[in-house]
C-alpha atoms as a PDB file:
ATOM      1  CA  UNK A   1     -43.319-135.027 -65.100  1.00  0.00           C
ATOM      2  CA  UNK A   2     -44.776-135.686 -68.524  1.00  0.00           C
ATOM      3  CA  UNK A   3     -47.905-133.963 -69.530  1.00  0.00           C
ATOM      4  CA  UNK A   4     -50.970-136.011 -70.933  1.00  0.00           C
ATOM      5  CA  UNK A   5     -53.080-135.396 -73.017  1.00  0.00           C
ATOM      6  CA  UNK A   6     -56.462-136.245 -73.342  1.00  0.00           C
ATOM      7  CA  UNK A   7     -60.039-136.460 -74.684  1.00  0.00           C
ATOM      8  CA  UNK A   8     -62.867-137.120 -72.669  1.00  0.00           C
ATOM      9  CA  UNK A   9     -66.515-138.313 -73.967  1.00  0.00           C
ATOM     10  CA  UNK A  10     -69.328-138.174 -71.943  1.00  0.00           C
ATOM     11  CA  UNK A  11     -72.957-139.747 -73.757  1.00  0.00           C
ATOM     12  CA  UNK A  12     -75.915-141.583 -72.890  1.00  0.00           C
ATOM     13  CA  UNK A  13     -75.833-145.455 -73.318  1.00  0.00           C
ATOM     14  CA  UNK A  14     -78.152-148.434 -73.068  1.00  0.00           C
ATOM     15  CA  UNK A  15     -76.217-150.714 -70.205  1.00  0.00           C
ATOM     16  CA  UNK A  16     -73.774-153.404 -71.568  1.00  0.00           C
ATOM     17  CA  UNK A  17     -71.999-156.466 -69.964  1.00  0.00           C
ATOM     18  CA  UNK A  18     -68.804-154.335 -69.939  1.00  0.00           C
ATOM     19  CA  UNK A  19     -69.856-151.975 -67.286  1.00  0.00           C
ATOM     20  CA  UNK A  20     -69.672-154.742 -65.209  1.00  0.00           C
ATOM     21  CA  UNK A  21     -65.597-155.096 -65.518  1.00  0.00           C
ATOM     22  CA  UNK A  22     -62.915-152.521 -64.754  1.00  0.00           C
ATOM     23  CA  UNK A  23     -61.412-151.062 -67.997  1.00  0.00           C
ATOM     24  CA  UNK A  24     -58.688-148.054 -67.721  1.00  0.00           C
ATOM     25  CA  UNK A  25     -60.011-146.293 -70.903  1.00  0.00           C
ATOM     26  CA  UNK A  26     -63.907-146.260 -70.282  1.00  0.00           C
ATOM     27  CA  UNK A  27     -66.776-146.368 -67.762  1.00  0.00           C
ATOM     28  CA  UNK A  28     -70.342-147.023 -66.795  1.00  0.00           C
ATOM     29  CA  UNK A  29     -71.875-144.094 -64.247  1.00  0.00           C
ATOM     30  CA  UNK A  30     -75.340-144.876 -63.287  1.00  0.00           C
ATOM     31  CA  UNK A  31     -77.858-142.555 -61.804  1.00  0.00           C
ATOM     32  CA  UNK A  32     -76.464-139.842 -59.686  1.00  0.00           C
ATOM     33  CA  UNK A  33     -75.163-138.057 -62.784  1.00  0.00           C
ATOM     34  CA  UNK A  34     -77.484-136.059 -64.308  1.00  0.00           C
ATOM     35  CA  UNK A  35     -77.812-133.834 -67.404  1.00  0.00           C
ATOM     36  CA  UNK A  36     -76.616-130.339 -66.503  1.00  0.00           C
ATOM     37  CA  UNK A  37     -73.582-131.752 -64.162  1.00  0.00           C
ATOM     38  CA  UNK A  38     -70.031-130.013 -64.657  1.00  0.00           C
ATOM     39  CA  UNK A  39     -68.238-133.207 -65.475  1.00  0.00           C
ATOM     40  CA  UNK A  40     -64.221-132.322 -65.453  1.00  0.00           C
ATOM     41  CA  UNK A  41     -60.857-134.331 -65.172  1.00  0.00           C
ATOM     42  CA  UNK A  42     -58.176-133.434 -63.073  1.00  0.00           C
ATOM     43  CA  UNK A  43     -54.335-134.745 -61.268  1.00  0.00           C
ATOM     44  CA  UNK A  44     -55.419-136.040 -57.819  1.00  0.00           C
ATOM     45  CA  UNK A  45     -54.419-133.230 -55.006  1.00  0.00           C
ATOM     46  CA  UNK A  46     -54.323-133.694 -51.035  1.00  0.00           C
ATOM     47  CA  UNK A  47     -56.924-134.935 -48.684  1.00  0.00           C
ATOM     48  CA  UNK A  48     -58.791-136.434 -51.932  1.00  0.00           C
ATOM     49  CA  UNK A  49     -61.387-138.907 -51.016  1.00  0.00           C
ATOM     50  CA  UNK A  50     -64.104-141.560 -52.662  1.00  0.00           C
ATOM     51  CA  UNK A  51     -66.314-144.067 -52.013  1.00  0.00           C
ATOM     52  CA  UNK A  52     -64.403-147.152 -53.958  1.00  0.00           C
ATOM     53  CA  UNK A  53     -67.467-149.572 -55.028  1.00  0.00           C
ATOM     54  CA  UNK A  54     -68.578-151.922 -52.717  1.00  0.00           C
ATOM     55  CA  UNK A  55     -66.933-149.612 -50.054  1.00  0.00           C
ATOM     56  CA  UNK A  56     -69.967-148.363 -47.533  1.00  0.00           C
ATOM     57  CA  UNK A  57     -67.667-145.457 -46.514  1.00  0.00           C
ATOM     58  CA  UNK A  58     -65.461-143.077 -47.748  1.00  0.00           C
ATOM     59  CA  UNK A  59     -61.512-143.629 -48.364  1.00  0.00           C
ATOM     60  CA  UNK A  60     -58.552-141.272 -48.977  1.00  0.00           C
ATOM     61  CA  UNK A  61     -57.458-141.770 -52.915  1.00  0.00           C
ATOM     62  CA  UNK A  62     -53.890-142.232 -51.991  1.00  0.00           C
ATOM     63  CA  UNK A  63     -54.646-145.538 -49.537  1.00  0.00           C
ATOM     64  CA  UNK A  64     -57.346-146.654 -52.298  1.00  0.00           C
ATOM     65  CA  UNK A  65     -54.155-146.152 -55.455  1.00  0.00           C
ATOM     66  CA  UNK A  66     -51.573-147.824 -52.621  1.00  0.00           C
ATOM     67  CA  UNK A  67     -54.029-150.729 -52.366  1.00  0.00           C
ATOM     68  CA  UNK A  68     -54.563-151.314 -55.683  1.00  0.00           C
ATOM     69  CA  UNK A  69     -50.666-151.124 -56.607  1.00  0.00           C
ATOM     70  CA  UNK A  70     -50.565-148.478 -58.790  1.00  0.00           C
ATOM     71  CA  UNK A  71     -46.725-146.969 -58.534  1.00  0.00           C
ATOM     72  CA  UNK A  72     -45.840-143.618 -56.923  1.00  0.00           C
ATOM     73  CA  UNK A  73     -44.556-142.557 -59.943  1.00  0.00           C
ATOM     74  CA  UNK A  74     -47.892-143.135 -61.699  1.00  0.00           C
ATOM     75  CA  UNK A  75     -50.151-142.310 -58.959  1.00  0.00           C
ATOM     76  CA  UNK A  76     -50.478-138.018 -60.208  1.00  0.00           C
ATOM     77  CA  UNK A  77     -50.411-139.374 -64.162  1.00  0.00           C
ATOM     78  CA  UNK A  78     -54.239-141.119 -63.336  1.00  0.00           C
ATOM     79  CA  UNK A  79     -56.932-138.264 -64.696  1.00  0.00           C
ATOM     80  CA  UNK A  80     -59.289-138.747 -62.257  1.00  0.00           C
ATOM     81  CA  UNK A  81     -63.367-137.942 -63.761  1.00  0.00           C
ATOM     82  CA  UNK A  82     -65.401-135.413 -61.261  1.00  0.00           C
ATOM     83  CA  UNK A  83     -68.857-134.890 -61.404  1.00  0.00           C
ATOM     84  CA  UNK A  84     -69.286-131.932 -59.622  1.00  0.00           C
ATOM     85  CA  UNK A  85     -66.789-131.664 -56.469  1.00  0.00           C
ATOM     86  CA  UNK A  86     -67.311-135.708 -56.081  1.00  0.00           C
ATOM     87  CA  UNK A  87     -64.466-138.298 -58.018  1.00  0.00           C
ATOM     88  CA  UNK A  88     -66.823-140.100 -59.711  1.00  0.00           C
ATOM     89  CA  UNK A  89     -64.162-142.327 -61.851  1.00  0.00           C
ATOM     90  CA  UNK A  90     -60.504-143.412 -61.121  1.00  0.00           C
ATOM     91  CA  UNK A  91     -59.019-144.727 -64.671  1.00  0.00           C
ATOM     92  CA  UNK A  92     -58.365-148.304 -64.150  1.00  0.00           C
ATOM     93  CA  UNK A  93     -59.062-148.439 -60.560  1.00  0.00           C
ATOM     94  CA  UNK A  94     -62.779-147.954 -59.105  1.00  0.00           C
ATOM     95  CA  UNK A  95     -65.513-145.640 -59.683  1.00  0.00           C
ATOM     96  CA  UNK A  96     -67.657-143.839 -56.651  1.00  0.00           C
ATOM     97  CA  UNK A  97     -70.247-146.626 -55.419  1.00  0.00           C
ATOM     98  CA  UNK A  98     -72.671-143.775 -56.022  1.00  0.00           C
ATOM     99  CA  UNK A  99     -72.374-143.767 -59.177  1.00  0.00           C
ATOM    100  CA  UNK A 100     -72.533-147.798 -60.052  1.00  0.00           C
ATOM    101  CA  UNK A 101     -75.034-148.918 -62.510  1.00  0.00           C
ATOM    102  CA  UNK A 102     -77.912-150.312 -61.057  1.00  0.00           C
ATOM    103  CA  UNK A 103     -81.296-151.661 -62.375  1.00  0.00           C
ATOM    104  CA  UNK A 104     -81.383-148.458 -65.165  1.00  0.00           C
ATOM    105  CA  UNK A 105     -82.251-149.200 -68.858  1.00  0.00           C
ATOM    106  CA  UNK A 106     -79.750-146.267 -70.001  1.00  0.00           C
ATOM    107  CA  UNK A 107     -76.283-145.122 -68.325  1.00  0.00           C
ATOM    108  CA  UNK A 108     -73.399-142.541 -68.450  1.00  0.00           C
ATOM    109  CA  UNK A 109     -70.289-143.649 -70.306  1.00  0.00           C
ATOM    110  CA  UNK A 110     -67.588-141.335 -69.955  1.00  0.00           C
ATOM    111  CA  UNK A 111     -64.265-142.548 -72.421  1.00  0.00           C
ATOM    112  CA  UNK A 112     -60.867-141.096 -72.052  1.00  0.00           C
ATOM    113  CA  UNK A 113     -59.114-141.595 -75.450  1.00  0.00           C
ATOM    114  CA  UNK A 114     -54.740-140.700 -74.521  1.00  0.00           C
ATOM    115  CA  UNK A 115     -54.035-137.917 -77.159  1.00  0.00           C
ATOM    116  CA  UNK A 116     -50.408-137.707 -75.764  1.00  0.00           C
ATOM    117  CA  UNK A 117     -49.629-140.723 -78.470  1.00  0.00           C
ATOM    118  CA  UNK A 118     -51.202-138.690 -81.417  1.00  0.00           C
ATOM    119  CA  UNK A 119     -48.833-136.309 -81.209  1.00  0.00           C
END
Protein backbone atom coordinates (compact mmCIF):
# COMPACT_ATOMS: atom_id res chain seq x y z
CA UNK A 1 0.00 0.00 0.00
CA UNK A 2 0.90 3.57 -0.84
CA UNK A 3 1.84 5.90 1.89
CA UNK A 4 0.06 9.40 2.25
CA UNK A 5 1.03 12.12 3.18
CA UNK A 6 -0.48 14.76 4.91
CA UNK A 7 -1.01 18.10 6.70
CA UNK A 8 -3.48 18.64 9.17
CA UNK A 9 -4.82 22.24 10.47
CA UNK A 10 -6.67 22.57 13.39
CA UNK A 11 -8.02 26.62 14.24
CA UNK A 12 -10.83 28.36 15.63
CA UNK A 13 -13.61 29.57 13.18
CA UNK A 14 -16.78 31.63 13.21
CA UNK A 15 -19.53 28.88 11.79
CA UNK A 16 -20.15 28.94 7.96
CA UNK A 17 -22.88 27.39 5.67
CA UNK A 18 -20.25 24.77 4.67
CA UNK A 19 -20.16 22.96 7.90
CA UNK A 20 -23.40 22.03 7.09
CA UNK A 21 -22.27 19.70 3.91
CA UNK A 22 -19.85 16.77 3.84
CA UNK A 23 -16.49 17.77 2.22
CA UNK A 24 -13.46 15.07 2.16
CA UNK A 25 -10.76 17.78 2.71
CA UNK A 26 -12.25 19.85 5.71
CA UNK A 27 -14.58 19.92 8.74
CA UNK A 28 -16.70 21.70 11.28
CA UNK A 29 -16.25 20.14 15.12
CA UNK A 30 -18.44 21.89 17.51
CA UNK A 31 -18.19 21.88 21.23
CA UNK A 32 -16.79 18.78 22.72
CA UNK A 33 -13.32 19.73 21.50
CA UNK A 34 -11.64 21.84 23.60
CA UNK A 35 -8.31 23.73 23.76
CA UNK A 36 -5.70 21.44 25.31
CA UNK A 37 -7.15 18.14 23.39
CA UNK A 38 -4.44 15.76 21.69
CA UNK A 39 -5.96 15.98 18.27
CA UNK A 40 -4.05 13.14 15.98
CA UNK A 41 -4.75 11.25 12.61
CA UNK A 42 -4.37 7.78 12.15
CA UNK A 43 -5.21 4.31 9.51
CA UNK A 44 -8.42 2.85 11.02
CA UNK A 45 -7.44 -0.52 13.14
CA UNK A 46 -9.93 -3.32 14.53
CA UNK A 47 -12.97 -3.02 16.65
CA UNK A 48 -12.95 0.90 15.69
CA UNK A 49 -16.17 2.53 16.49
CA UNK A 50 -18.19 6.13 16.16
CA UNK A 51 -21.17 7.71 16.55
CA UNK A 52 -21.95 8.64 12.61
CA UNK A 53 -24.20 11.99 12.91
CA UNK A 54 -27.63 11.63 13.34
CA UNK A 55 -26.77 8.07 14.66
CA UNK A 56 -28.08 7.92 18.58
CA UNK A 57 -25.66 4.97 19.08
CA UNK A 58 -22.45 3.85 18.36
CA UNK A 59 -21.35 1.86 15.03
CA UNK A 60 -18.27 -0.19 14.04
CA UNK A 61 -16.19 2.06 11.29
CA UNK A 62 -15.97 -0.81 8.94
CA UNK A 63 -20.12 -1.27 8.64
CA UNK A 64 -20.32 2.74 8.69
CA UNK A 65 -17.24 2.82 5.39
CA UNK A 66 -19.30 -0.48 3.86
CA UNK A 67 -22.46 1.65 4.02
CA UNK A 68 -21.28 4.53 2.62
CA UNK A 69 -19.45 2.62 -0.39
CA UNK A 70 -16.16 3.47 0.11
CA UNK A 71 -13.95 0.43 -1.60
CA UNK A 72 -11.93 -2.14 0.39
CA UNK A 73 -9.07 -1.05 -1.20
CA UNK A 74 -9.59 2.52 0.04
CA UNK A 75 -11.11 1.80 3.27
CA UNK A 76 -7.17 1.86 5.41
CA UNK A 77 -6.07 5.00 2.87
CA UNK A 78 -9.05 7.31 4.91
CA UNK A 79 -6.90 9.33 7.83
CA UNK A 80 -9.31 9.22 10.25
CA UNK A 81 -9.11 12.75 12.91
CA UNK A 82 -9.10 11.65 16.85
CA UNK A 83 -9.67 13.86 19.50
CA UNK A 84 -8.45 12.13 22.26
CA UNK A 85 -9.19 8.17 22.03
CA UNK A 86 -12.73 9.23 20.26
CA UNK A 87 -12.84 9.42 15.95
CA UNK A 88 -14.05 12.61 15.84
CA UNK A 89 -13.82 12.98 11.78
CA UNK A 90 -13.95 10.35 8.93
CA UNK A 91 -12.61 12.26 5.61
CA UNK A 92 -15.49 12.35 3.33
CA UNK A 93 -17.76 10.25 5.30
CA UNK A 94 -19.30 11.49 8.80
CA UNK A 95 -18.00 13.11 11.77
CA UNK A 96 -18.89 11.87 15.61
CA UNK A 97 -22.53 13.35 16.36
CA UNK A 98 -20.71 14.65 19.42
CA UNK A 99 -18.90 16.73 17.85
CA UNK A 100 -21.63 18.46 15.28
CA UNK A 101 -21.94 22.13 15.32
CA UNK A 102 -24.69 23.29 17.16
CA UNK A 103 -26.06 26.77 18.19
CA UNK A 104 -22.07 28.04 18.87
CA UNK A 105 -20.91 31.45 17.45
CA UNK A 106 -17.23 29.92 16.89
CA UNK A 107 -16.19 26.19 15.85
CA UNK A 108 -13.22 23.77 15.25
CA UNK A 109 -12.14 23.36 11.65
CA UNK A 110 -9.69 20.79 11.23
CA UNK A 111 -8.29 20.71 7.16
CA UNK A 112 -6.32 17.88 5.77
CA UNK A 113 -4.34 19.32 2.80
CA UNK A 114 -2.81 15.59 0.66
CA UNK A 115 1.01 16.35 0.61
CA UNK A 116 1.53 12.94 -1.20
CA UNK A 117 0.87 15.13 -4.63
CA UNK A 118 3.58 17.77 -3.65
CA UNK A 119 6.05 15.49 -3.85
Amino acid sequence: MAEVSLRLRVGRSPVAAWMFRGSATRTGLGAALRAGDRVTVRNRRPGDRLRPLGCRYSRRLKNVLIDSRIPRAERDRIPLLCVGGTIAWVPGVTIDDRFRVGDEERVWVAELEDMSEAR
